[in-house]
N, C-alpha and C. Protein backbone atom coordinates (compact mmCIF):
# COMPACT_ATOMS: atom_id res chain seq x y z
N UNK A 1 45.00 -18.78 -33.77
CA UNK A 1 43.67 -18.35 -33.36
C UNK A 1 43.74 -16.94 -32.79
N UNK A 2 42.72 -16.29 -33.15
CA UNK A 2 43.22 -14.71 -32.99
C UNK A 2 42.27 -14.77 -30.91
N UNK A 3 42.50 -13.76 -30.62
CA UNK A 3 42.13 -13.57 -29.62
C UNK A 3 41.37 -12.97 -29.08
N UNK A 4 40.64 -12.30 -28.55
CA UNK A 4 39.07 -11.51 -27.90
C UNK A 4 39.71 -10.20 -27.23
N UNK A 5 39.01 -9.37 -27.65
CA UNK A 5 39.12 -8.36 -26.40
C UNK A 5 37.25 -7.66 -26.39
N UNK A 6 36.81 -7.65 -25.56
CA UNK A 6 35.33 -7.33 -25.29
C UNK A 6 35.32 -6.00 -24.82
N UNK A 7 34.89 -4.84 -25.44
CA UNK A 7 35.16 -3.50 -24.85
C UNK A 7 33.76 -2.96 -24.92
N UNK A 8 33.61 -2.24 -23.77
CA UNK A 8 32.32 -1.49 -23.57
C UNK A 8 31.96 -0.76 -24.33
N UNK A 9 31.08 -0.13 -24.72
CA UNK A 9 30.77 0.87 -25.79
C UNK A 9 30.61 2.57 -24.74
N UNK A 10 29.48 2.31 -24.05
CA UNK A 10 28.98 3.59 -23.26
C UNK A 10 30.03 3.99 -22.06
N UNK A 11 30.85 4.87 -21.91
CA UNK A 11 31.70 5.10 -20.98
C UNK A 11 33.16 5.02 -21.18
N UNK A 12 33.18 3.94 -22.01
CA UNK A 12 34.66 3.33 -22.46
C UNK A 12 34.58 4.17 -23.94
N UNK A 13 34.32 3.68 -25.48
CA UNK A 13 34.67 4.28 -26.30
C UNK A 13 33.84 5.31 -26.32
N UNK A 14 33.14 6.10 -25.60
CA UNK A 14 31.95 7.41 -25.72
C UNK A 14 31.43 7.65 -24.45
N UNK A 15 31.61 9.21 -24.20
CA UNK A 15 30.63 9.83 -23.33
C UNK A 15 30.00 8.95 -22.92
N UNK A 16 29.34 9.04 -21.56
CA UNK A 16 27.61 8.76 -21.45
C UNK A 16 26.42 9.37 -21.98
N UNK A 17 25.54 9.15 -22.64
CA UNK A 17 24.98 10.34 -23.36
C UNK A 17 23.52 8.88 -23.62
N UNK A 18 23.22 8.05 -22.92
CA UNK A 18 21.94 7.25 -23.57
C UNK A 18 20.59 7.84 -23.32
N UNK A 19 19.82 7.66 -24.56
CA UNK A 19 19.96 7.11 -25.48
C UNK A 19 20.47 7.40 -26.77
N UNK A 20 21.27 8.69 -26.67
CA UNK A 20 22.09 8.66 -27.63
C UNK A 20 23.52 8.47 -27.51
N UNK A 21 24.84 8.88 -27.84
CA UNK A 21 26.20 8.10 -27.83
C UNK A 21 26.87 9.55 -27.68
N UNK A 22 27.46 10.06 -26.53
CA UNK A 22 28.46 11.14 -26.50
C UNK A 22 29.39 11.20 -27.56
N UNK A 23 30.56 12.08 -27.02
CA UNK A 23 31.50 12.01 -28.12
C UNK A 23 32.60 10.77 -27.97
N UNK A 24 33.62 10.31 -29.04
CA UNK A 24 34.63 9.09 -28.43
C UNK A 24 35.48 9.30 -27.80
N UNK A 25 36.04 8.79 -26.81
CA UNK A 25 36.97 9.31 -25.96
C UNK A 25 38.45 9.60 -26.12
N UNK A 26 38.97 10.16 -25.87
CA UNK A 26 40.56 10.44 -26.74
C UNK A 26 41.24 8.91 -26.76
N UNK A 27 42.01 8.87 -28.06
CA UNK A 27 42.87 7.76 -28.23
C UNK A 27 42.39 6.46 -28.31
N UNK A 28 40.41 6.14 -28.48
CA UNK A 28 40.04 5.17 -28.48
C UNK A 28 40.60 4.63 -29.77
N UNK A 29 40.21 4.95 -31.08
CA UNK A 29 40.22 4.79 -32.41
C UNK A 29 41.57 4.14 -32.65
N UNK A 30 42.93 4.80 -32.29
CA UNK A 30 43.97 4.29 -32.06
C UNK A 30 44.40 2.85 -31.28
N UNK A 31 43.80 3.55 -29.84
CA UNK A 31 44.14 1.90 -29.14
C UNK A 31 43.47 0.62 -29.82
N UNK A 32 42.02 0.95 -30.58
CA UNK A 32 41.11 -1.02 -31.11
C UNK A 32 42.31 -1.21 -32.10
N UNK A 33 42.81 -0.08 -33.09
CA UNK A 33 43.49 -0.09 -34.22
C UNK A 33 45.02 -1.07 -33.60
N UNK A 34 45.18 -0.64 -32.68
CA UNK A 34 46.44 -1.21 -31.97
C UNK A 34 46.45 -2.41 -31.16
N UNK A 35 45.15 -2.86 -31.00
CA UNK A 35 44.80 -3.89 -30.39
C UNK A 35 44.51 -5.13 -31.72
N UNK A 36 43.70 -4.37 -32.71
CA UNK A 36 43.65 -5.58 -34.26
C UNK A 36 45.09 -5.79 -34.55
N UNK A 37 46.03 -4.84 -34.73
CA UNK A 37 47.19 -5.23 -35.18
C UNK A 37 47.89 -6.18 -34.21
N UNK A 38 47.55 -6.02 -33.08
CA UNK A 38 48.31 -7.28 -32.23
C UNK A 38 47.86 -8.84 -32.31
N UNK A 39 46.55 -8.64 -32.56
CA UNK A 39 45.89 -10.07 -33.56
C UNK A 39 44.92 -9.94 -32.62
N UNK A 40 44.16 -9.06 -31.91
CA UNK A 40 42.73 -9.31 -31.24
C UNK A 40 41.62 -8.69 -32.45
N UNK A 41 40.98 -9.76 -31.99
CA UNK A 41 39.67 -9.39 -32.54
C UNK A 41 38.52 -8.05 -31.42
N UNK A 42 38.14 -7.31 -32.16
CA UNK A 42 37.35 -6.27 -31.33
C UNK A 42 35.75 -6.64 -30.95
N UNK A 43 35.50 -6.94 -30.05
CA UNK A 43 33.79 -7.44 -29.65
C UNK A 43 33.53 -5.81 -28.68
N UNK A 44 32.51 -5.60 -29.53
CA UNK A 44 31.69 -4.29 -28.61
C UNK A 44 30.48 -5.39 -28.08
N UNK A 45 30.53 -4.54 -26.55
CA UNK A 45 29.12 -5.61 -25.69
C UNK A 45 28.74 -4.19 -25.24
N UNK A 46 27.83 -4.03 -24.66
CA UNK A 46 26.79 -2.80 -24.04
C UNK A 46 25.50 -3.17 -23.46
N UNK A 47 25.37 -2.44 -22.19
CA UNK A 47 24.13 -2.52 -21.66
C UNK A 47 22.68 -2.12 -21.89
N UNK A 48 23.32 -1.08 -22.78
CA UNK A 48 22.32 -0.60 -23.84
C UNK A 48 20.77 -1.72 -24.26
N UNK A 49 21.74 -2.67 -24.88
CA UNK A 49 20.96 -3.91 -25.14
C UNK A 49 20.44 -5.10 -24.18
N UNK A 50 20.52 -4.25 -22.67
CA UNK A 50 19.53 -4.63 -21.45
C UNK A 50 18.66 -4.06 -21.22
N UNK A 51 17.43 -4.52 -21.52
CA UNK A 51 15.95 -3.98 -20.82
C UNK A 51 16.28 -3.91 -19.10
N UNK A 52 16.74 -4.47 -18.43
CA UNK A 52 17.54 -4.32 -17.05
C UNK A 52 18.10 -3.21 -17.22
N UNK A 53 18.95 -2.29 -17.70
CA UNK A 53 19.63 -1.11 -17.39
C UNK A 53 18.43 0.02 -18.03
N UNK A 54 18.10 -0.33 -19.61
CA UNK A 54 17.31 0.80 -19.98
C UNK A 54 15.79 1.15 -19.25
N UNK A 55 15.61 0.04 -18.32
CA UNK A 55 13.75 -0.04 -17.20
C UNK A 55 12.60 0.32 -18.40
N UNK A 56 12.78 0.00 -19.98
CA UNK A 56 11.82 0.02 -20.88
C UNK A 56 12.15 -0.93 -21.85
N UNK A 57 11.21 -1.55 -22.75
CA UNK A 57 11.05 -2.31 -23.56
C UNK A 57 12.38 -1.75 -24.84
N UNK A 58 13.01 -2.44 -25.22
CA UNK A 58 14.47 -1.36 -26.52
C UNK A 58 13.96 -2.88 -27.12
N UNK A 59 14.70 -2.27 -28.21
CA UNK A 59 14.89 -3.28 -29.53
C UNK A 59 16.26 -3.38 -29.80
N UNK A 60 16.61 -5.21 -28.92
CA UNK A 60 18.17 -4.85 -29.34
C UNK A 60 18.78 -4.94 -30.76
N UNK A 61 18.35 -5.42 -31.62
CA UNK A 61 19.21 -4.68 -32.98
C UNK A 61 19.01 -3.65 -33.24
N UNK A 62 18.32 -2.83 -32.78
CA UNK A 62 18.48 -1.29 -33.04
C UNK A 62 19.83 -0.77 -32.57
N UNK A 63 19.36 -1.35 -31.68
CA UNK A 63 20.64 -0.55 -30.31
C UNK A 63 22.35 -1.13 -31.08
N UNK A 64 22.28 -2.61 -31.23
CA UNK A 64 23.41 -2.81 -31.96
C UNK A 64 23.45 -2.09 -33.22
N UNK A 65 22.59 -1.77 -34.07
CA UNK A 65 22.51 -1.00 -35.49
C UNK A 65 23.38 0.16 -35.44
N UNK A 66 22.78 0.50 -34.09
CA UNK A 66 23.24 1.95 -33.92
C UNK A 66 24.40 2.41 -33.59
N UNK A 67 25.27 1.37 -32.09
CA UNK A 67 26.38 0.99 -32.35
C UNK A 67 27.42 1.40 -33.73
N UNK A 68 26.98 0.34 -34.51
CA UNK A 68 27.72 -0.27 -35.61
C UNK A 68 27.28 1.17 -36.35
N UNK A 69 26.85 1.96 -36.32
CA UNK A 69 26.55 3.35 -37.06
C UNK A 69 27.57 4.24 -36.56
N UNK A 70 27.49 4.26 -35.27
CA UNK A 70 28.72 5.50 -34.37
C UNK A 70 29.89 4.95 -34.93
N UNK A 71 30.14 3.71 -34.41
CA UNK A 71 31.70 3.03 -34.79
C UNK A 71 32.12 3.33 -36.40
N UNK A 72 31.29 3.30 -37.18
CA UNK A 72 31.62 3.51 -38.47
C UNK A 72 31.70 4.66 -38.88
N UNK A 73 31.27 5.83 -38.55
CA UNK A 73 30.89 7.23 -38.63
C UNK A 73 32.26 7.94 -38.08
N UNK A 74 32.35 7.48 -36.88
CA UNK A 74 33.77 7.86 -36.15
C UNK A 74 35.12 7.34 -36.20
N UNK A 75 34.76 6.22 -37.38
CA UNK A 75 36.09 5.70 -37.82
C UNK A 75 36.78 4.77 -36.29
N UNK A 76 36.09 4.26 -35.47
CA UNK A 76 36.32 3.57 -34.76
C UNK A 76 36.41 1.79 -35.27
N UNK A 77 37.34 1.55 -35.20
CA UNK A 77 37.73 -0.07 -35.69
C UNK A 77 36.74 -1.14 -34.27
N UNK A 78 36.43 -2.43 -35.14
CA UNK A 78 35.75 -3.12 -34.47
C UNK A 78 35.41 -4.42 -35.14
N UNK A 79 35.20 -5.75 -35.00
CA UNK A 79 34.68 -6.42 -35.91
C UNK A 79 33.67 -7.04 -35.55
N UNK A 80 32.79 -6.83 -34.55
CA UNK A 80 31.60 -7.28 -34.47
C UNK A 80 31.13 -6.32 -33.19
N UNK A 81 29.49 -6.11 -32.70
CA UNK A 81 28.62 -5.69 -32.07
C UNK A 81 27.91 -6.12 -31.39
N UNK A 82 28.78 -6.92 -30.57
CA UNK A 82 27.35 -8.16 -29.64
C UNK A 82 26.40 -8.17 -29.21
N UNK A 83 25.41 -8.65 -29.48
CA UNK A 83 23.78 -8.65 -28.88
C UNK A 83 23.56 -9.76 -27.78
N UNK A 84 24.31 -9.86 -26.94
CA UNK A 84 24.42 -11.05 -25.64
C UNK A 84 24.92 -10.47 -24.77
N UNK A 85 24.70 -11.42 -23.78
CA UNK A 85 25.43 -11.14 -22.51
C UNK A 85 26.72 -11.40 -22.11
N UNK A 86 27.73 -11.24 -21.19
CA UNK A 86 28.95 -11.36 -21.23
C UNK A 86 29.49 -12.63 -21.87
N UNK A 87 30.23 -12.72 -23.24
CA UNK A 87 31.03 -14.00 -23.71
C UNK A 87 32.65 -14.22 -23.32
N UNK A 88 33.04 -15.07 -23.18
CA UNK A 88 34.37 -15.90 -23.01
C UNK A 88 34.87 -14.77 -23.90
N UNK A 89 36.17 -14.22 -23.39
CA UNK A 89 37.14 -13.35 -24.39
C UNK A 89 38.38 -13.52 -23.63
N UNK A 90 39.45 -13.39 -23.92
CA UNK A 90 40.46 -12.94 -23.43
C UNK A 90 41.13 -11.62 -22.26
N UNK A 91 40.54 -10.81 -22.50
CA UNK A 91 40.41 -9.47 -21.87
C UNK A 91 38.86 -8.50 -22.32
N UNK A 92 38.65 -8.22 -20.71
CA UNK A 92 37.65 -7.02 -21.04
C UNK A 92 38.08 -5.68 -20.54
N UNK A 93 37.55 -4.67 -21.51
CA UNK A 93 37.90 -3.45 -21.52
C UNK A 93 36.74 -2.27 -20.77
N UNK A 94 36.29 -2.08 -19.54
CA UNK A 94 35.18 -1.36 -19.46
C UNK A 94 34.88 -0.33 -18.05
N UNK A 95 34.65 0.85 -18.07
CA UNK A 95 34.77 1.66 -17.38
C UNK A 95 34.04 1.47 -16.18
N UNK A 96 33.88 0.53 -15.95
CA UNK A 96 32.95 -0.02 -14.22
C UNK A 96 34.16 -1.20 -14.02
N UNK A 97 34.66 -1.53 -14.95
CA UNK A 97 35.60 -2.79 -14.16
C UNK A 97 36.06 -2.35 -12.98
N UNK A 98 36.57 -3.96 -12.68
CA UNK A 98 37.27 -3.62 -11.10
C UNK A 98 38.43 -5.15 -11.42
N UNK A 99 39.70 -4.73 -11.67
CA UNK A 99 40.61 -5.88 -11.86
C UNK A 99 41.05 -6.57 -10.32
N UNK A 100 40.40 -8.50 -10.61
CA UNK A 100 40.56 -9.18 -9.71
C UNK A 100 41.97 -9.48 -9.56
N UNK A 101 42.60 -9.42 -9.11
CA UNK A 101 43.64 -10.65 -8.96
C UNK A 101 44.03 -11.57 -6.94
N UNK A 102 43.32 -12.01 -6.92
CA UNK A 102 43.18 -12.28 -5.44
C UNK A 102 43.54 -11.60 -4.81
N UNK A 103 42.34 -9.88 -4.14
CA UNK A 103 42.66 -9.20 -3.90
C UNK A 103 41.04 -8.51 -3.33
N UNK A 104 40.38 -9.51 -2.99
CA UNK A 104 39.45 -8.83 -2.14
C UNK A 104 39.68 -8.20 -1.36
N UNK A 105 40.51 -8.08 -0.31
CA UNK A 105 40.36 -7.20 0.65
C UNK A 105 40.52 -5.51 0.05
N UNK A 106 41.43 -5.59 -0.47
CA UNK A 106 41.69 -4.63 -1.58
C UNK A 106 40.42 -3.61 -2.49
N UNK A 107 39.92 -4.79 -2.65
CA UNK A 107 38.51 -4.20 -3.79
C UNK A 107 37.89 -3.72 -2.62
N UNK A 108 37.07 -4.35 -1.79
CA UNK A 108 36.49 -3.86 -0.62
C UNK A 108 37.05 -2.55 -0.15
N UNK A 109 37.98 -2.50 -0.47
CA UNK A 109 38.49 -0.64 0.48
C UNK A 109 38.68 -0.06 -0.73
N UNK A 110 38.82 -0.17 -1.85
CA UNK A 110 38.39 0.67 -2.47
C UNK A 110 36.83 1.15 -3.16
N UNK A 111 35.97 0.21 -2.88
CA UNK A 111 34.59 0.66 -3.30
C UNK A 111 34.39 1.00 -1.94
């Protein structure tokens, strides 16, 4: 059974730039490429496709369309574009994370 990795789109593989998509960030294209060959499967998730982050009405298959337009354009590897909210994966990849490992006090002094 292959495995999940859930990676952000806005911040992680591209600039911030919404509503359009900055440029990709160095060495993304490489690392998904290096991540399929290890047997993960690539899930792009984005907030994009929250009326909560965008404060206006979006059309989320656009927003995934569009996605799946950059990723292909830029030769960025991926095998799907999720239109949901956070799913069960194995590892997530995303430039707001904050890695738990029983270590609140920790997180707390650093935010």
């Amino acid at each position: 059974m292959k495995r999940i990795a859930i990676v952000d789109f806005d911040g992680t593989i591209c600039d911030h730039m919404f509503p359009a998509a900055g440029e990709p960030k160095e060495g993304v294209a490489d690392a998904l490429r290096t991540l399929q060959a290890k047997g993960y499967e690539i899930h792009i998730l984005s907030c994009r496709t929250s009326e909560d982050v965008t404060k206006h009405p979006i059309d989320r298959l656009e927003q995934v369309r569009f996605m799946e337009r950059y990723l292909i354009e830029h030769n960025i590897p991926f095998d799907v574009v999720l239109n949901k909210y956070k799913p069960v994966a194995d590892i997530y990849i995303d430039d707001r994370g904050v890695v738990f490992r029983d270590n609140w006090k920790e997180i707390v002094e650093q935010l």
